[in-house]
N, C-alpha and C. Protein backbone atom coordinates (compact mmCIF):
# COMPACT_ATOMS: atom_id res chain seq x y z
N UNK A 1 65.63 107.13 133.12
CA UNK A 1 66.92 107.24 132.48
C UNK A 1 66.99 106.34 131.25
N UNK A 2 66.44 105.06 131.56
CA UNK A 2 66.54 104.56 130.19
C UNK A 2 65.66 104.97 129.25
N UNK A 3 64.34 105.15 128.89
CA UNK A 3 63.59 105.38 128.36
C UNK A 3 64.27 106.90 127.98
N UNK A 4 64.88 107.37 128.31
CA UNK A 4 65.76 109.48 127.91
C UNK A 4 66.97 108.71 126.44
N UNK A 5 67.50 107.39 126.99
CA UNK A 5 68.37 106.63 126.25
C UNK A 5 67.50 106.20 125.26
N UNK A 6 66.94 105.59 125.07
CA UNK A 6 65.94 105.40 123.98
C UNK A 6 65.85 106.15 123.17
N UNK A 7 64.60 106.89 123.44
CA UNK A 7 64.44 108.51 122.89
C UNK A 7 65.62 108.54 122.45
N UNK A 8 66.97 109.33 122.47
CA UNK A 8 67.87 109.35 122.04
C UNK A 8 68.78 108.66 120.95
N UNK A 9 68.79 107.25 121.36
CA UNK A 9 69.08 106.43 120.10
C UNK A 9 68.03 106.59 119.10
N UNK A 10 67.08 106.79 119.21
CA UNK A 10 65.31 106.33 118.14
C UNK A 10 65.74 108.36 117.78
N UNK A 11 66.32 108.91 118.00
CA UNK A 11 66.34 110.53 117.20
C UNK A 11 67.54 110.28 116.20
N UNK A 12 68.69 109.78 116.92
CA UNK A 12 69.62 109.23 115.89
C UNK A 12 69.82 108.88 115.40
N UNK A 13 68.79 107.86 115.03
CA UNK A 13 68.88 106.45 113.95
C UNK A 13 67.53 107.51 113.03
N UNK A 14 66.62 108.06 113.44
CA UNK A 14 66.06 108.71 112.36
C UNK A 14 66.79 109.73 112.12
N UNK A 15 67.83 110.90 112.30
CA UNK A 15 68.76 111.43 112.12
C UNK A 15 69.50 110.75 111.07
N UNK A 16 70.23 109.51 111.28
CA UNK A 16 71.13 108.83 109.79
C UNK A 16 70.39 108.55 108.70
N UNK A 17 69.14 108.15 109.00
CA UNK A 17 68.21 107.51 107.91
C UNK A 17 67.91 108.93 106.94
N UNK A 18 67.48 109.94 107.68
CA UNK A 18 67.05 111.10 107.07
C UNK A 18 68.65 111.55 106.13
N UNK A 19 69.78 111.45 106.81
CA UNK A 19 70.87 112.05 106.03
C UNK A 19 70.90 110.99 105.01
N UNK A 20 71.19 109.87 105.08
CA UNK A 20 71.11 108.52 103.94
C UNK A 20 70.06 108.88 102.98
N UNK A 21 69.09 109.00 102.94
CA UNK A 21 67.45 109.54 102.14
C UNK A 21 68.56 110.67 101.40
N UNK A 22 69.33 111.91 102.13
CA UNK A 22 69.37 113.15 100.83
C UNK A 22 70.67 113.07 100.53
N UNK A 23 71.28 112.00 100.67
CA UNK A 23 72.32 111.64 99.85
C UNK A 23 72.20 110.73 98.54
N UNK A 24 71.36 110.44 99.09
CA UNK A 24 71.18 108.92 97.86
C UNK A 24 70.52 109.81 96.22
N UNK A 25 70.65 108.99 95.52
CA UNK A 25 70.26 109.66 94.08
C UNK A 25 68.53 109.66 94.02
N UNK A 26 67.84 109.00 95.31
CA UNK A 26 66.58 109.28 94.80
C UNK A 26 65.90 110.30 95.92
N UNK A 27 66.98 111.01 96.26
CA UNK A 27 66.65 112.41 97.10
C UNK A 27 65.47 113.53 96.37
N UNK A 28 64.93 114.10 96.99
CA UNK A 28 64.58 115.62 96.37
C UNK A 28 65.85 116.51 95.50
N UNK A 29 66.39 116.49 96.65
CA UNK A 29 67.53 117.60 96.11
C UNK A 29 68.24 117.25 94.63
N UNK A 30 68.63 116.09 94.58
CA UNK A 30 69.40 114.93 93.34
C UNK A 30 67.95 114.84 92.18
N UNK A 31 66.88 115.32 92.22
CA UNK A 31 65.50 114.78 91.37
C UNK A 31 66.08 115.80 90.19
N UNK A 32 66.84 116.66 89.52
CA UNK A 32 67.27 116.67 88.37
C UNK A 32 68.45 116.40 88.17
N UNK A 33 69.10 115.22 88.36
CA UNK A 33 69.71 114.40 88.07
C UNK A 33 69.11 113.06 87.62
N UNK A 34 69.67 112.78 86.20
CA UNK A 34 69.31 111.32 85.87
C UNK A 34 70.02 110.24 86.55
N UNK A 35 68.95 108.80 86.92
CA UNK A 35 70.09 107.86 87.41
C UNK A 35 69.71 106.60 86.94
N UNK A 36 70.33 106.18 86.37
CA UNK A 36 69.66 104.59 85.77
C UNK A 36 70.99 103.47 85.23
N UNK A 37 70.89 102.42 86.49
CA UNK A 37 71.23 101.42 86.05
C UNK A 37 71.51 100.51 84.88
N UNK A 38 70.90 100.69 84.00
CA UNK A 38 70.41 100.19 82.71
C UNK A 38 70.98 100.71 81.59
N UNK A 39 71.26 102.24 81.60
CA UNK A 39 71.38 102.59 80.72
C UNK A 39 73.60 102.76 80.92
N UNK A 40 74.47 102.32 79.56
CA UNK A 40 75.44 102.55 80.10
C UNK A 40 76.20 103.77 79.95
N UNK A 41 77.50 104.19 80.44
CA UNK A 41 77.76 105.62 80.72
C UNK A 41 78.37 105.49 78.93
N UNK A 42 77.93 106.81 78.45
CA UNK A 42 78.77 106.91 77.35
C UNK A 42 80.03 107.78 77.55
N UNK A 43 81.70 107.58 76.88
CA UNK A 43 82.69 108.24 77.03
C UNK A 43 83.59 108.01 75.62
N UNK A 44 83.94 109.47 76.06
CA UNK A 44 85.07 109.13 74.61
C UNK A 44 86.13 109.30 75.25
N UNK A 45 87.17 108.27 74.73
CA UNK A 45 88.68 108.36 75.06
C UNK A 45 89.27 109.68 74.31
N UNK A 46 90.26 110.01 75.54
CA UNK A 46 91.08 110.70 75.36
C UNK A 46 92.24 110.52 74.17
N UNK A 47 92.61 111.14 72.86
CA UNK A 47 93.31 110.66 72.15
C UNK A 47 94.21 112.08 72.05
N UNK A 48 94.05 113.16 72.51
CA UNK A 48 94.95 114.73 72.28
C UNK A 48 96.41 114.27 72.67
N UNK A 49 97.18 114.91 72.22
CA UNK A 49 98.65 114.74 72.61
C UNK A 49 98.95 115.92 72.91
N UNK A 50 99.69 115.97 73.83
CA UNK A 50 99.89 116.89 74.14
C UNK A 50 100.96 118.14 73.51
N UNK A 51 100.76 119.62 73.35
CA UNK A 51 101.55 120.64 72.43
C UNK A 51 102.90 120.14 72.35
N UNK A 52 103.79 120.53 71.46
CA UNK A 52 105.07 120.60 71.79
C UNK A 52 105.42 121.85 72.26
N UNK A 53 104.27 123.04 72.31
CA UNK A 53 105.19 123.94 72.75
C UNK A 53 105.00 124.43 73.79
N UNK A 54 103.82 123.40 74.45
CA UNK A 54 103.65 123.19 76.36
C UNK A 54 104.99 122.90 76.98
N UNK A 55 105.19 123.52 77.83
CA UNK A 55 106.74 123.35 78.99
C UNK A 55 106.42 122.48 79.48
N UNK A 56 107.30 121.42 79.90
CA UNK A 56 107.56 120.30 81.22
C UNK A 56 107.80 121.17 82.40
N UNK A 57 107.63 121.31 83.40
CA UNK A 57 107.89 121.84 84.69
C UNK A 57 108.54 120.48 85.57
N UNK A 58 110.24 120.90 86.13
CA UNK A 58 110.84 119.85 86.62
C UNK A 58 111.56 120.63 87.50
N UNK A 59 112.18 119.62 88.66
CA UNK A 59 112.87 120.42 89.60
C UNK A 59 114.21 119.85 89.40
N UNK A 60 115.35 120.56 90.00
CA UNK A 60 116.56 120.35 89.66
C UNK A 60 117.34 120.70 91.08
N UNK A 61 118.29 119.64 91.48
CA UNK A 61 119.19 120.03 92.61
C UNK A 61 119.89 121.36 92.12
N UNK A 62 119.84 122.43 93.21
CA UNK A 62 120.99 123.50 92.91
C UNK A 62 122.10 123.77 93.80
N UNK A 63 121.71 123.42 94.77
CA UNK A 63 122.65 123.07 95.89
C UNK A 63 122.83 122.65 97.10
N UNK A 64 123.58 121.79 97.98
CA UNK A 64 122.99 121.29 99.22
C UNK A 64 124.45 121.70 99.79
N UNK A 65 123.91 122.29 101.45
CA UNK A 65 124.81 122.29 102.27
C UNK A 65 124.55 121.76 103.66
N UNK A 66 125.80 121.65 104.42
CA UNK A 66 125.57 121.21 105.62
C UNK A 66 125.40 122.34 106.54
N UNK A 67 124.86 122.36 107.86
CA UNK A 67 124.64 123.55 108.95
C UNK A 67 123.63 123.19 110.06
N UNK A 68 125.02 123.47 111.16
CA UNK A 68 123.98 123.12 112.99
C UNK A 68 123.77 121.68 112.79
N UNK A 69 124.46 120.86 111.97
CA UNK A 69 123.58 119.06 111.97
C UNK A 69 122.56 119.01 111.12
N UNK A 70 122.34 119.93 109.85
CA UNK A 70 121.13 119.52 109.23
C UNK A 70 121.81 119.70 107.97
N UNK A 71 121.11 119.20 107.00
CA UNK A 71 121.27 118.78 105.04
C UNK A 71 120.53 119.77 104.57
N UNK A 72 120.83 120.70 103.96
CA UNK A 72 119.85 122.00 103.36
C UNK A 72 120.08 121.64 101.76
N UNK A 73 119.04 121.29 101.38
CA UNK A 73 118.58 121.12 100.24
C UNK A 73 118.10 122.41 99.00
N UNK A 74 118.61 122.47 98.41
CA UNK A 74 117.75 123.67 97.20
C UNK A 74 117.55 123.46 96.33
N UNK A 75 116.25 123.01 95.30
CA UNK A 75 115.85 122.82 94.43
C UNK A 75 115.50 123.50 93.91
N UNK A 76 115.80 123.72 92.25
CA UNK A 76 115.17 125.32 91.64
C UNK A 76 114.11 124.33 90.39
N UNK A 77 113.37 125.55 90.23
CA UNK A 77 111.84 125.19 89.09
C UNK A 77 112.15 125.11 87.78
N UNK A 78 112.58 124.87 86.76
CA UNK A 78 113.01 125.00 85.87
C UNK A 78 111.36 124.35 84.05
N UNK A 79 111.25 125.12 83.69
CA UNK A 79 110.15 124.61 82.41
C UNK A 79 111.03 124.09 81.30
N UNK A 80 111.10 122.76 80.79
CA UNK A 80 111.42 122.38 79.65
C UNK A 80 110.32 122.54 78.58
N UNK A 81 111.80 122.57 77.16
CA UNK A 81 110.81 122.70 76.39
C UNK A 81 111.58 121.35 75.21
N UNK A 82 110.56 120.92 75.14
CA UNK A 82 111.03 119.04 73.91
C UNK A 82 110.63 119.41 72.50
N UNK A 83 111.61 118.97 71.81
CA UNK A 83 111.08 118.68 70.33
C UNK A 83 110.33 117.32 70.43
N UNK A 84 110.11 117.10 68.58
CA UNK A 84 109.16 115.65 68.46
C UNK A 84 109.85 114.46 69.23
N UNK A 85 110.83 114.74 68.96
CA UNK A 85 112.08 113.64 69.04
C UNK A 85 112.24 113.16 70.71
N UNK A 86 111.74 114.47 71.68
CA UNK A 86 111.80 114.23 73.00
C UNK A 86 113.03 114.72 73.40
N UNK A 87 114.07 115.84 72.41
CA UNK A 87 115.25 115.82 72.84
C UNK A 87 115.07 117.42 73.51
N UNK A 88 115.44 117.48 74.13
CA UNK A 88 115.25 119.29 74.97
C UNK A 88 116.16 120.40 74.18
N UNK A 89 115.03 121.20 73.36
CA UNK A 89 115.56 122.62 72.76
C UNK A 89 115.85 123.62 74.00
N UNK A 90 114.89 123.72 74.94
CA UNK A 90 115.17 124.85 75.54
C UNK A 90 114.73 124.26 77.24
N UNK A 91 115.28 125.26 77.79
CA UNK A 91 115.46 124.81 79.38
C UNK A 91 115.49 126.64 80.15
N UNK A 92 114.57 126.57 80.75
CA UNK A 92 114.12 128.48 81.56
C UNK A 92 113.88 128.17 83.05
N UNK A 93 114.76 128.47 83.79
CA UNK A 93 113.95 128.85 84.74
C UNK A 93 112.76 129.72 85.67
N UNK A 94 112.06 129.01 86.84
CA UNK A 94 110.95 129.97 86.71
C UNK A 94 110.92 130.63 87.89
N UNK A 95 111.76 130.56 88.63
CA UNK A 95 112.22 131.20 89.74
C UNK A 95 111.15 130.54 90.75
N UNK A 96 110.95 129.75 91.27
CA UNK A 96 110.49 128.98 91.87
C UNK A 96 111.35 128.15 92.42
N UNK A 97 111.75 128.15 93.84
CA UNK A 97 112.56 127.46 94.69
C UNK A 97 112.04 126.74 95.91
N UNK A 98 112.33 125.42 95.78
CA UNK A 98 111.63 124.48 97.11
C UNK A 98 113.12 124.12 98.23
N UNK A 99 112.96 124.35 99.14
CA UNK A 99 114.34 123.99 100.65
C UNK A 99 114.12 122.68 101.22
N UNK A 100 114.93 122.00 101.56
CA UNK A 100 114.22 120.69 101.95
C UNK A 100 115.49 121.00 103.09
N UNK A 101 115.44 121.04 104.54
CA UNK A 101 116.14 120.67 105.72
C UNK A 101 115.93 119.22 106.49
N UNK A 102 116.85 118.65 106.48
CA UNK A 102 116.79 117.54 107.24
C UNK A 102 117.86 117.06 108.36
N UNK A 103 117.74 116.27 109.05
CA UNK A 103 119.19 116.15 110.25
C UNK A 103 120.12 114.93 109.45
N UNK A 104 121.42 115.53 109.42
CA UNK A 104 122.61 114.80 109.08
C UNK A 104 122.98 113.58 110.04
N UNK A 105 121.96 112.12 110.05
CA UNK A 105 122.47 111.16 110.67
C UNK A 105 124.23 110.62 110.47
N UNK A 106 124.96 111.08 109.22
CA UNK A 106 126.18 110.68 109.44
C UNK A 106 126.70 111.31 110.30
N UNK A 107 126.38 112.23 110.79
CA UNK A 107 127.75 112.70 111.82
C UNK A 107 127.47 111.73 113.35
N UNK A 108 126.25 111.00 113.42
CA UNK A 108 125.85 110.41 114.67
C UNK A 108 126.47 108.83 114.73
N UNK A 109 126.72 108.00 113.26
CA UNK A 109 128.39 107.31 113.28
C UNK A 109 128.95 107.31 113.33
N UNK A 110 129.91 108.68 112.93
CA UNK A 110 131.44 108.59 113.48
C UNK A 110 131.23 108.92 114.64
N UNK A 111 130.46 109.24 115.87
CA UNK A 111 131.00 109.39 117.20
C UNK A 111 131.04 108.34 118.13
């Protein structure tokens, strides 16, 4: 029985070692991939601004009611659209609606 335990641990530990080996960057599988310490990553910053005549996508309360002890929430989708200035020319909705239900703990103080 012990020696079956053995065996067993000694398959598993070469089992992790083997998965560790083809994960690592100096795998077979990873060998066209470059990897080097030494050399550093080159990047260029991001400097684009974004369109003005890209929409904001925002949600907006449209209405909440009470029912059975719960808060029914309705939020509608709405795309803005900003001048330079940041001031909002135009406002569309996109018919996109999120419900949010939750339980009305005030009614469980007044009793």
């Amino acid at each position: 029985m012990k020696n079956k335990t053995f065996i067993n641990a000694f398959f598993l530990i070469l089992l992790i070692t083997f998965v560790a080996y083809l994960e690592s960057p100096y795998s077979f599988i990873n060998k066209d991939y470059a990897y080097s310490t030494e050399e550093p990553v080159l990047t260029q910053p991001v400097t684009a601004k974004p369109d003005e005549n890209t929409p904001e996508t925002i949600e907006k309360l449209d209405k909440t009611k009470k029912e059975n002890g719960y808060i029914i929430e309705t939020y509608k989708e709405y795309e803005i659209y900003r001048d330079k200035d940041g001031k909002v020319t135009k406002e569309e909705p996109t018919g996109h609606e999120d419900t949010l239900k939750y339980y009305d703990y005030s009614k469980d103080k007044d009793q």
